[in-house]
N, C-alpha and C. Protein backbone atom coordinates (compact mmCIF):
# COMPACT_ATOMS: atom_id res chain seq x y z
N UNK A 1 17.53 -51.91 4.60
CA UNK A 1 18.21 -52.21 5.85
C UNK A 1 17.37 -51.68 7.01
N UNK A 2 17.05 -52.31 8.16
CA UNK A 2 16.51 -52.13 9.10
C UNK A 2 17.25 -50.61 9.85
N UNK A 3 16.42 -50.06 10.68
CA UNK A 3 16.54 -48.78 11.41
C UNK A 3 17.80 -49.49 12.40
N UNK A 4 17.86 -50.12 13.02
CA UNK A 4 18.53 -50.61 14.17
C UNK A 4 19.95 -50.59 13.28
N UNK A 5 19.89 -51.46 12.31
CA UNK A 5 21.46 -51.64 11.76
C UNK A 5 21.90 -50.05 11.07
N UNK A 6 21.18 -48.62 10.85
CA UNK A 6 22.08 -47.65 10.70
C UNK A 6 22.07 -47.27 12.17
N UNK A 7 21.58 -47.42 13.16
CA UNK A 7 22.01 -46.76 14.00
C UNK A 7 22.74 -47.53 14.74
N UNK A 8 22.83 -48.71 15.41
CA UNK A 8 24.57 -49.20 15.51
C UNK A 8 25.63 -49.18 14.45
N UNK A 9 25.10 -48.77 13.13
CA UNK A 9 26.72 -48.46 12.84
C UNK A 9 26.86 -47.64 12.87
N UNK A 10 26.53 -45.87 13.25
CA UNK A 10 26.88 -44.73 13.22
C UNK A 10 27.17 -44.73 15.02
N UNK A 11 26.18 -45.37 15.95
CA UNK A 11 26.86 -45.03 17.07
C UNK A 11 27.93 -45.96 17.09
N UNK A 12 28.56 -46.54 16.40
CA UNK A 12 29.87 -47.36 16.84
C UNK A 12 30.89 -46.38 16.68
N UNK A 13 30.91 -45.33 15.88
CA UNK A 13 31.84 -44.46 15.21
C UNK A 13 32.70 -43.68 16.70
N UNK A 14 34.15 -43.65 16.62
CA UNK A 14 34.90 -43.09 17.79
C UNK A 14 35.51 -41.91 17.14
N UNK A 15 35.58 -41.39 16.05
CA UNK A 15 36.10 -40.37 15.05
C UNK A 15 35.53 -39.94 14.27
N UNK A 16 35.29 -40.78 13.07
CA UNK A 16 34.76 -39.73 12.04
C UNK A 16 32.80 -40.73 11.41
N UNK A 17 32.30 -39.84 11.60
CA UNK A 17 30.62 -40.00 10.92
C UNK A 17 30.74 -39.45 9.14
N UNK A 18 30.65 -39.91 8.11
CA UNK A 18 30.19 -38.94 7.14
C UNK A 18 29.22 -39.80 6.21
N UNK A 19 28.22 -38.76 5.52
CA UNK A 19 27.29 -39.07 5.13
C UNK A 19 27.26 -38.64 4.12
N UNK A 20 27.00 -38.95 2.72
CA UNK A 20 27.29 -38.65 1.23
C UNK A 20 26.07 -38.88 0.72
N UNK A 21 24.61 -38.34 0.33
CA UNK A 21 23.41 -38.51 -0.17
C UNK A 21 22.83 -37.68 -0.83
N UNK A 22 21.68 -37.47 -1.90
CA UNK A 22 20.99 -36.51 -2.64
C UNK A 22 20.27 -36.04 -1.41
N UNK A 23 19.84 -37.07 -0.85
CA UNK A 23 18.71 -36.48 -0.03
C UNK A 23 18.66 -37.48 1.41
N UNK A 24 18.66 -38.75 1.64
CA UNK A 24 18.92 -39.26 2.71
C UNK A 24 18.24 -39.13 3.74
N UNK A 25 16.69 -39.06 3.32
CA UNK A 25 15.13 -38.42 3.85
C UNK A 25 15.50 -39.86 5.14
N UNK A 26 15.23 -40.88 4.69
CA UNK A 26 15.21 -42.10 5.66
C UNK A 26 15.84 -41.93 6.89
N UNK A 27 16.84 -41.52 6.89
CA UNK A 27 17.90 -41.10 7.68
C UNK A 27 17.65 -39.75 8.71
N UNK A 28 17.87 -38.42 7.96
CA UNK A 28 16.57 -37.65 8.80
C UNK A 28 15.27 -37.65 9.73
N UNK A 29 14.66 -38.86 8.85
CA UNK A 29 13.44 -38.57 9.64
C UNK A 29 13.31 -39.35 10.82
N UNK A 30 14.61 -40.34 11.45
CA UNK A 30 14.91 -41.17 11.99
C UNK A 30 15.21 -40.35 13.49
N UNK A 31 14.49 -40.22 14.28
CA UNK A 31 14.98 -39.10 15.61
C UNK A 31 15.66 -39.87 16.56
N UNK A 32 15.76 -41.22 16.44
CA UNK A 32 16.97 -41.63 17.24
C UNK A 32 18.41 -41.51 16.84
N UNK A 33 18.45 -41.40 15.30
CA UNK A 33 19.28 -41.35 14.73
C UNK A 33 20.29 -40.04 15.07
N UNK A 34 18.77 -39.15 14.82
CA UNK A 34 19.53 -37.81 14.67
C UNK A 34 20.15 -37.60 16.27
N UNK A 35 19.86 -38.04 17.29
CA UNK A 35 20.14 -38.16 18.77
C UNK A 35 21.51 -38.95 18.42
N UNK A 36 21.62 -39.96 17.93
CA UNK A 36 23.16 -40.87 18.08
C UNK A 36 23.80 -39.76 17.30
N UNK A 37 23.85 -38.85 16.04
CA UNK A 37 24.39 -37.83 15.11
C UNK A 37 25.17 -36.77 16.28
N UNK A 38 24.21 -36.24 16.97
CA UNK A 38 24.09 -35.48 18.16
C UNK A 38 25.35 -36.25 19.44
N UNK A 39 25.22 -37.04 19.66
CA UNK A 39 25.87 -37.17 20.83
C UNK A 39 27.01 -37.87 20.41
N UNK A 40 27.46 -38.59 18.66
CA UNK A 40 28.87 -38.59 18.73
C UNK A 40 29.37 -37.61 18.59
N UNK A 41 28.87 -36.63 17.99
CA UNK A 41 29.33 -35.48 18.13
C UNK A 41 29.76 -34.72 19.14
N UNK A 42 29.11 -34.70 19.98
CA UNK A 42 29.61 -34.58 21.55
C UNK A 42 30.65 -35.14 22.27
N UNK A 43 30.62 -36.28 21.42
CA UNK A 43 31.82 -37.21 22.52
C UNK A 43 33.23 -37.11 21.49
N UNK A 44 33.21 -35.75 20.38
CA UNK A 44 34.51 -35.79 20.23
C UNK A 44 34.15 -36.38 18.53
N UNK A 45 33.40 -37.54 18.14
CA UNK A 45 33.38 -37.40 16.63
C UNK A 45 33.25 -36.36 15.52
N UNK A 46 33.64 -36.49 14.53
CA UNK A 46 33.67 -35.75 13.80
C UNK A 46 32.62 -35.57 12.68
N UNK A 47 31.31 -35.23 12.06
CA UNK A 47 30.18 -35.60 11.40
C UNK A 47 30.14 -34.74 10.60
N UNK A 48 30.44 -34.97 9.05
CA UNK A 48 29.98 -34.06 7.90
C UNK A 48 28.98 -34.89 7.29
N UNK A 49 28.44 -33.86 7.10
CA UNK A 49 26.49 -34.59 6.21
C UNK A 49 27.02 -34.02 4.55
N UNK A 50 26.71 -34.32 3.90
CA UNK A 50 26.74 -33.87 2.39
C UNK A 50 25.02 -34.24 1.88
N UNK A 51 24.52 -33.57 1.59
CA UNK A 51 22.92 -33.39 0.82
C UNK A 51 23.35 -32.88 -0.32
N UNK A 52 22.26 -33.49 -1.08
CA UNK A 52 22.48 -32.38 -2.67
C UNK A 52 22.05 -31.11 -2.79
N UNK A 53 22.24 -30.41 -3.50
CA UNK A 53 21.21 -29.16 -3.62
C UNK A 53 20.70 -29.11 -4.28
N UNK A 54 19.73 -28.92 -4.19
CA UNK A 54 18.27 -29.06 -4.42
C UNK A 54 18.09 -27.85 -5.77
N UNK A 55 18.66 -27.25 -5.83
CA UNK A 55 18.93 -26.22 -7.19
C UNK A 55 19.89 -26.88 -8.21
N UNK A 56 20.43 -27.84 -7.78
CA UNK A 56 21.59 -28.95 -8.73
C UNK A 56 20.15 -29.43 -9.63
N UNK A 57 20.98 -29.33 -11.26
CA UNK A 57 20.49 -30.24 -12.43
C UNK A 57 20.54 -31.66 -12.51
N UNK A 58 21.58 -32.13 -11.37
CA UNK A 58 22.07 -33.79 -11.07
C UNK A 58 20.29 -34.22 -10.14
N UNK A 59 20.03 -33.08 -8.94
CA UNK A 59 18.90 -33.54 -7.73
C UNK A 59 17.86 -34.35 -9.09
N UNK A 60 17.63 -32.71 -10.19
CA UNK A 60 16.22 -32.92 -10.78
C UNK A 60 16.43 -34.51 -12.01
N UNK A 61 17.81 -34.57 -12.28
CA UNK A 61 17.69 -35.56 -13.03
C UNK A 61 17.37 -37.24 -12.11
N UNK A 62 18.38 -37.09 -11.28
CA UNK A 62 18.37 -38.39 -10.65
C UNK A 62 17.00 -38.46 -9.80
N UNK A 63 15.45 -37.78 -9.63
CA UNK A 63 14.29 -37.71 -9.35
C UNK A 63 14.06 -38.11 -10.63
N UNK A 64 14.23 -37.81 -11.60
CA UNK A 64 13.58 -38.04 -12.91
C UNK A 64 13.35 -39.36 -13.08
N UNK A 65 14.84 -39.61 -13.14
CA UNK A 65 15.49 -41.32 -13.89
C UNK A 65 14.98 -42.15 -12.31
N UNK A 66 14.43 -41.80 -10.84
CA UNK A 66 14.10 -42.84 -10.16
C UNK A 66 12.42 -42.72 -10.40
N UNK A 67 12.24 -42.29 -11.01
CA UNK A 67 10.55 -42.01 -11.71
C UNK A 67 9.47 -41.44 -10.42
N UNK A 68 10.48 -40.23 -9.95
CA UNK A 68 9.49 -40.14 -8.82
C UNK A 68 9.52 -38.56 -8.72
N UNK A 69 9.83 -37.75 -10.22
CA UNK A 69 10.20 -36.64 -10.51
C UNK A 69 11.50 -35.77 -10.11
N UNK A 70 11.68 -35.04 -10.31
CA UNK A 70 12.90 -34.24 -10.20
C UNK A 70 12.35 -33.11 -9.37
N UNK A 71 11.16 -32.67 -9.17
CA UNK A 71 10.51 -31.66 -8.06
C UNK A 71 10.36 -32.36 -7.07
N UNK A 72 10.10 -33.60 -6.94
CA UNK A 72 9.93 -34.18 -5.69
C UNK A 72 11.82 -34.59 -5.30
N UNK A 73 12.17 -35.14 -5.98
CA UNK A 73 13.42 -35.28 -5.37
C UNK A 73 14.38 -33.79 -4.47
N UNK A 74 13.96 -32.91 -5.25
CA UNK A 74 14.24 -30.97 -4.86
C UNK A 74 13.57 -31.04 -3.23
N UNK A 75 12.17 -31.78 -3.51
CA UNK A 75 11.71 -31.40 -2.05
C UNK A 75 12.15 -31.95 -0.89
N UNK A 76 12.35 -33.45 -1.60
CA UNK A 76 13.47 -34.27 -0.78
C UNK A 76 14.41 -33.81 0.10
N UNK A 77 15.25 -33.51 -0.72
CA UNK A 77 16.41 -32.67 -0.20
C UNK A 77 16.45 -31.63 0.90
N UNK A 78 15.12 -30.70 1.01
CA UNK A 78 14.98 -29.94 1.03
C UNK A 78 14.33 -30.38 2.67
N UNK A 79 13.73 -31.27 2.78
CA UNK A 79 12.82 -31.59 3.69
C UNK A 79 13.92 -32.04 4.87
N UNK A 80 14.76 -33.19 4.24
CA UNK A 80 16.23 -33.50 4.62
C UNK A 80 16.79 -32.18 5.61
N UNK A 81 17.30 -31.27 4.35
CA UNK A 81 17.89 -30.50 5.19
C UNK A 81 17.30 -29.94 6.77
N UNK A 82 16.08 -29.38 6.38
CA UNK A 82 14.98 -29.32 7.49
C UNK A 82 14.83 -30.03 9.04
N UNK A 83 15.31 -31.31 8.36
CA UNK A 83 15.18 -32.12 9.66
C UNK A 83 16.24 -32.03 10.26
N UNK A 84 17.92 -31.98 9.31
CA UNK A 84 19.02 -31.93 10.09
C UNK A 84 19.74 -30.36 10.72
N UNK A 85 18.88 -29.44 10.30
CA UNK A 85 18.27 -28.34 10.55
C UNK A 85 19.43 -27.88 11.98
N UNK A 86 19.08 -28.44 12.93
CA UNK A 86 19.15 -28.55 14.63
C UNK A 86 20.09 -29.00 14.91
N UNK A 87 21.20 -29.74 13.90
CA UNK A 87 22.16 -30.36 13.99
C UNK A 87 23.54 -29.68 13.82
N UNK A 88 23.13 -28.79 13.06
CA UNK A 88 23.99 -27.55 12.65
C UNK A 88 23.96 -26.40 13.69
N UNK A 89 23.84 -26.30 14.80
CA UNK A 89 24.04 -25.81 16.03
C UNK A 89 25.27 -26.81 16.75
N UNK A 90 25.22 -27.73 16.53
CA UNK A 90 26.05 -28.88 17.49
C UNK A 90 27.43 -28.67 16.94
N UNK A 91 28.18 -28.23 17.68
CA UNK A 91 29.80 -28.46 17.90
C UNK A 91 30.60 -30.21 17.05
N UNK A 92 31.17 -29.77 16.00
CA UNK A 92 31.61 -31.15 15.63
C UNK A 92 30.71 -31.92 14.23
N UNK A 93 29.58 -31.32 14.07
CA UNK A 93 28.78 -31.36 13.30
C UNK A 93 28.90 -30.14 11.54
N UNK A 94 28.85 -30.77 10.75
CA UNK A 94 28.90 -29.84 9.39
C UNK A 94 27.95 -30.31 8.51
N UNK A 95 27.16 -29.39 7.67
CA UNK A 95 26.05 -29.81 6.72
C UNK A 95 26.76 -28.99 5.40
N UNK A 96 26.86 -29.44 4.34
CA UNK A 96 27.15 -29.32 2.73
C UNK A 96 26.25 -29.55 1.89
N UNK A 97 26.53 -28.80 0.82
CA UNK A 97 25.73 -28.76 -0.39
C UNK A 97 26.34 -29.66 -1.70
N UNK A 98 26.35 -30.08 -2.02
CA UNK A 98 26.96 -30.47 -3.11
C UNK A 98 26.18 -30.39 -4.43
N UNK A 99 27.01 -30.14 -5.73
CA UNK A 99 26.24 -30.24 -7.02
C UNK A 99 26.88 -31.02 -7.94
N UNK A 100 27.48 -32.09 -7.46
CA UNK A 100 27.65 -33.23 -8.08
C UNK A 100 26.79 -34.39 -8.49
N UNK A 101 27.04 -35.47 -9.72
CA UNK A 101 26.56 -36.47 -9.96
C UNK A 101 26.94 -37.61 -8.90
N UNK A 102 25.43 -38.02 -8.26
CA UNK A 102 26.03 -38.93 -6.93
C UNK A 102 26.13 -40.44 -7.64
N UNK A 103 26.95 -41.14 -7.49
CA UNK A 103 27.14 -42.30 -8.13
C UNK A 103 26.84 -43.28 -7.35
N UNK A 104 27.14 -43.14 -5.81
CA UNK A 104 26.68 -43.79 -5.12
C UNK A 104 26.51 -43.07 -4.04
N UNK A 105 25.58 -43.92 -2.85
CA UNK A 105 26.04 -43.06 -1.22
C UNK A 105 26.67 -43.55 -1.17
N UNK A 106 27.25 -43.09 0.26
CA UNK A 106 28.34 -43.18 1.02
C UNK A 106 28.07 -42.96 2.20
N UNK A 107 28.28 -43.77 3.42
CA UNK A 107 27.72 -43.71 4.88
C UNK A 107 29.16 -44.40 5.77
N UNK A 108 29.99 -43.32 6.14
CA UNK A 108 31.13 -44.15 6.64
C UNK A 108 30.84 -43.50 8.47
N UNK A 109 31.62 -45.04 9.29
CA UNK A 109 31.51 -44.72 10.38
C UNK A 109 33.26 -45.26 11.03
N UNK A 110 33.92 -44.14 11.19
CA UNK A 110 35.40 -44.61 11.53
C UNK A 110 35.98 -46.00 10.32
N UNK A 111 36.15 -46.68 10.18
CA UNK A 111 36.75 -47.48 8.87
C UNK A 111 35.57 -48.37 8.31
N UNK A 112 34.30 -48.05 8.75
CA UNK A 112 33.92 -49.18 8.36
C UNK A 112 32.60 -48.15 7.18
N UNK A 113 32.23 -48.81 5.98
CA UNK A 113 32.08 -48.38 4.99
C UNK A 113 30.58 -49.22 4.81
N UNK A 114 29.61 -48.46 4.34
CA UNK A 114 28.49 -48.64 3.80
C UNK A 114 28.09 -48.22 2.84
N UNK A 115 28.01 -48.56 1.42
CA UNK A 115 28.32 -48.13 -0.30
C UNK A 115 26.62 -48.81 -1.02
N UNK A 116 26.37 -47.14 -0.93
CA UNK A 116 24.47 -47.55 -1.66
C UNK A 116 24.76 -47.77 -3.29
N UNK A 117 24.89 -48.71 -3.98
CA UNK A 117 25.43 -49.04 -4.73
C UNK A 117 23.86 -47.97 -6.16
N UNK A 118 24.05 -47.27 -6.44
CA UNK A 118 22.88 -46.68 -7.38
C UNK A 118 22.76 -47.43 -8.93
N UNK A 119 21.91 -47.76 -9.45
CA UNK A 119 21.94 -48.24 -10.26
C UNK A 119 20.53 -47.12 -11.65
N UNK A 120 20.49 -46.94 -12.75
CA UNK A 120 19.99 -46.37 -13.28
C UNK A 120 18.40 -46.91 -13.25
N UNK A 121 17.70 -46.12 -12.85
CA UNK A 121 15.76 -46.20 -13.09
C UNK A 121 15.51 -47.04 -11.79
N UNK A 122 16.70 -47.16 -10.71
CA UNK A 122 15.81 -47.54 -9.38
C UNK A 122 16.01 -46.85 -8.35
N UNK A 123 15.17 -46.60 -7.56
CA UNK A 123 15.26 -46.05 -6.22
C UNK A 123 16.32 -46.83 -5.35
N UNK A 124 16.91 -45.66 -4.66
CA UNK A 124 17.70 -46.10 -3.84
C UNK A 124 17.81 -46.76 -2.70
N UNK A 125 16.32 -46.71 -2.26
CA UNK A 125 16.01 -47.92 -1.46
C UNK A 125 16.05 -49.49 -1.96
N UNK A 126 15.91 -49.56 -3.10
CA UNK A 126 15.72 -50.58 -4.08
C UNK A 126 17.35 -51.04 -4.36
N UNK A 127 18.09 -50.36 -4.14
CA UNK A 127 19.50 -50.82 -4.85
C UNK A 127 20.22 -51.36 -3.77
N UNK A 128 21.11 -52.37 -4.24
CA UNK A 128 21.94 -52.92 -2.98
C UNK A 128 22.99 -51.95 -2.02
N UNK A 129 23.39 -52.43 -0.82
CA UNK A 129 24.13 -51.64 -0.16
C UNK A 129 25.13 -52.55 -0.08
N UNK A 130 26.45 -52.18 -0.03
CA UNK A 130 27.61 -53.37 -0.09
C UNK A 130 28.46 -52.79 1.22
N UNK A 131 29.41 -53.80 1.97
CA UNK A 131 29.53 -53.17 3.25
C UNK A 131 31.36 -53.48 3.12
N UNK A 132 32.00 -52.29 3.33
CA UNK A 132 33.84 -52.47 3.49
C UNK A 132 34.65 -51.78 4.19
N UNK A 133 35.25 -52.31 4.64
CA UNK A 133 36.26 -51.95 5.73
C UNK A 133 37.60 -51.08 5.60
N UNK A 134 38.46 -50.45 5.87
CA UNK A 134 39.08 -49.65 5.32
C UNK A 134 40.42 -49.63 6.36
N UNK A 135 41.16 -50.74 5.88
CA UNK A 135 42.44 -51.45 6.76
C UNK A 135 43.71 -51.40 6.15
N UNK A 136 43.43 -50.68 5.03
CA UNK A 136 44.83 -50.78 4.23
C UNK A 136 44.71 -49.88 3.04
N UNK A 137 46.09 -49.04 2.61
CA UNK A 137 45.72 -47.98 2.03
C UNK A 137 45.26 -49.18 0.59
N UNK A 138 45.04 -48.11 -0.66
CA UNK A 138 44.65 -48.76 -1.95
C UNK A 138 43.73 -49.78 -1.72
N UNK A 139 42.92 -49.63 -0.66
CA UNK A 139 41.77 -50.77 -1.04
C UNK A 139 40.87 -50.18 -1.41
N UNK A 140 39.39 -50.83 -1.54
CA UNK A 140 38.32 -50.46 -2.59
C UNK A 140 37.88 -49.27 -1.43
N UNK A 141 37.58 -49.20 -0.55
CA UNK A 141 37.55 -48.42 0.71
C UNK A 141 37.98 -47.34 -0.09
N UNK A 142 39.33 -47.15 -0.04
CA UNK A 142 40.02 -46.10 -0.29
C UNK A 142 39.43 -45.53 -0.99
N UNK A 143 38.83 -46.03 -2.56
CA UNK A 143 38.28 -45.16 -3.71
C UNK A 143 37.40 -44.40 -2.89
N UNK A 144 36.38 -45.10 -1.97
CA UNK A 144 35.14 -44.54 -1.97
C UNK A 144 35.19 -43.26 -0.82
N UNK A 145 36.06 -43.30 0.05
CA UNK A 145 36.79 -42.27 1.25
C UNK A 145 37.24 -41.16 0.37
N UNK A 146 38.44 -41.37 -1.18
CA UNK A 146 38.38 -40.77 -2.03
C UNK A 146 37.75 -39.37 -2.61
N UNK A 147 36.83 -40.24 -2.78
CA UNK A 147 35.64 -39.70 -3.44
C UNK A 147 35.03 -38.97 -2.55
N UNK A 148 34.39 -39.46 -1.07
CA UNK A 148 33.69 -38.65 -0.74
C UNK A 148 34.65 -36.88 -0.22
N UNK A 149 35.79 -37.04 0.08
CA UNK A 149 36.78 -36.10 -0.25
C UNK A 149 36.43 -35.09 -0.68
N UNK A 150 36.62 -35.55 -2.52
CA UNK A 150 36.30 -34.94 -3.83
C UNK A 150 35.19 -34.01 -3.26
N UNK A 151 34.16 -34.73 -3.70
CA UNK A 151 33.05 -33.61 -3.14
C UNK A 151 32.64 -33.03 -1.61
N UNK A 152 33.44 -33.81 -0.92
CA UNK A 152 33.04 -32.09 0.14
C UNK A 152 34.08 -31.36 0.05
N UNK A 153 35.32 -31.26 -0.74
CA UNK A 153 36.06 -29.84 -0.59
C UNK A 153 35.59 -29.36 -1.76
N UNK A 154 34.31 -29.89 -2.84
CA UNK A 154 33.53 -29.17 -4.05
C UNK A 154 32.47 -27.98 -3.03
N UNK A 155 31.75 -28.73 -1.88
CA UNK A 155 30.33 -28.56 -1.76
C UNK A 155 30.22 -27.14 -1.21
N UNK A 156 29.02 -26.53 -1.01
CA UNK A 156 29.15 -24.96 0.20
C UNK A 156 28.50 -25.94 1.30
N UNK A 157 28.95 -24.80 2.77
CA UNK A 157 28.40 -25.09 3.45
C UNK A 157 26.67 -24.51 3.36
N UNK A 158 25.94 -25.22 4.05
CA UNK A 158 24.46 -25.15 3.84
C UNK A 158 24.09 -24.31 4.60
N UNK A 159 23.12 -23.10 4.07
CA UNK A 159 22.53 -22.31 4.59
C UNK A 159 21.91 -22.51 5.70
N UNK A 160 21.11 -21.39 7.05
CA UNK A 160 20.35 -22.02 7.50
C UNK A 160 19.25 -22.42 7.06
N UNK A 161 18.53 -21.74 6.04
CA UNK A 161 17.37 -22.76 5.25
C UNK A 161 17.48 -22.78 3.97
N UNK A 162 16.61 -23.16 3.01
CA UNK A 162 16.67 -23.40 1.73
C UNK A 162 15.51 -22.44 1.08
């Protein structure tokens, strides 16, 4: 997906930003991004980041199985955190650890839903992203709002470094 389409859908967000990823380097290294992160935050949104940790047996496997190692995926993470680093000063803003098996991302902006669909032995750039709206309780939405739930009342909050 093009740079332009995550960042109109995160600056569309009037409430809640959250971000569910091992590592979500793309995203980080994106400095307009991290500026739209920054200033919904300001205007009152609400933004939890979830990263993996990089000491999780899930980081080193799912580096493994995308064949691009399990130390590099650690650094991933790690580099990630780094960048969102500065963000964790900002009012409205929260960074987490999680040591869960990620099944999929998760990139929600107020109801509207962006689902990195993971599939086994491909990179996650490589896997489809499926896009849903979240207008009614028990919809597929729901599972995935659910879920991301689940693991941030699992995750710690993230140190200042790693």
């Amino acid at each position: 997906m093009p740079a332009d389409t995550w960042r109109t859908f995160f600056a569309s967000a009037t409430a809640n930003i959250d971000i569910l990823v091992y590592s979500g380097l793309f995203l980080a290294e994106d400095s307009g991004l991290l500026r739209i992160l920054t200033d919904r935050a300001r205007a009152g949104v609400r933004v939890r980041i979830l990263l993996g940790d990089p000491d999780s047996p899930h980081v080193t496997t799912r580096g493994t199985e995308e064949g691009i190692g399990g130390d590099v995926m650690a650094s991933r993470v790690k580099n990630a955190h780094a960048l969102y680093r500065p963000l964790q000063d900002v009012e409205g803003v929260e960074l987490r650890l999680h040591r869960t098996v990620l099944y999929n991302s998760i990139y929600r902006a107020d109801n509207e839903l962006l689902i990195n669909l993971h599939a086994y032995g491909t990179r996650a750039p490589e896997a489809p992203v499926i896009y849903l709206t979240h207008t009614e309780a028990n919809s597929t939405a729901t599972t995935y709002l659910t879920s991301f739930e689940h693991v941030w009342t699992s995750a710690e909050p993230a140190r200042r470094s790693l």
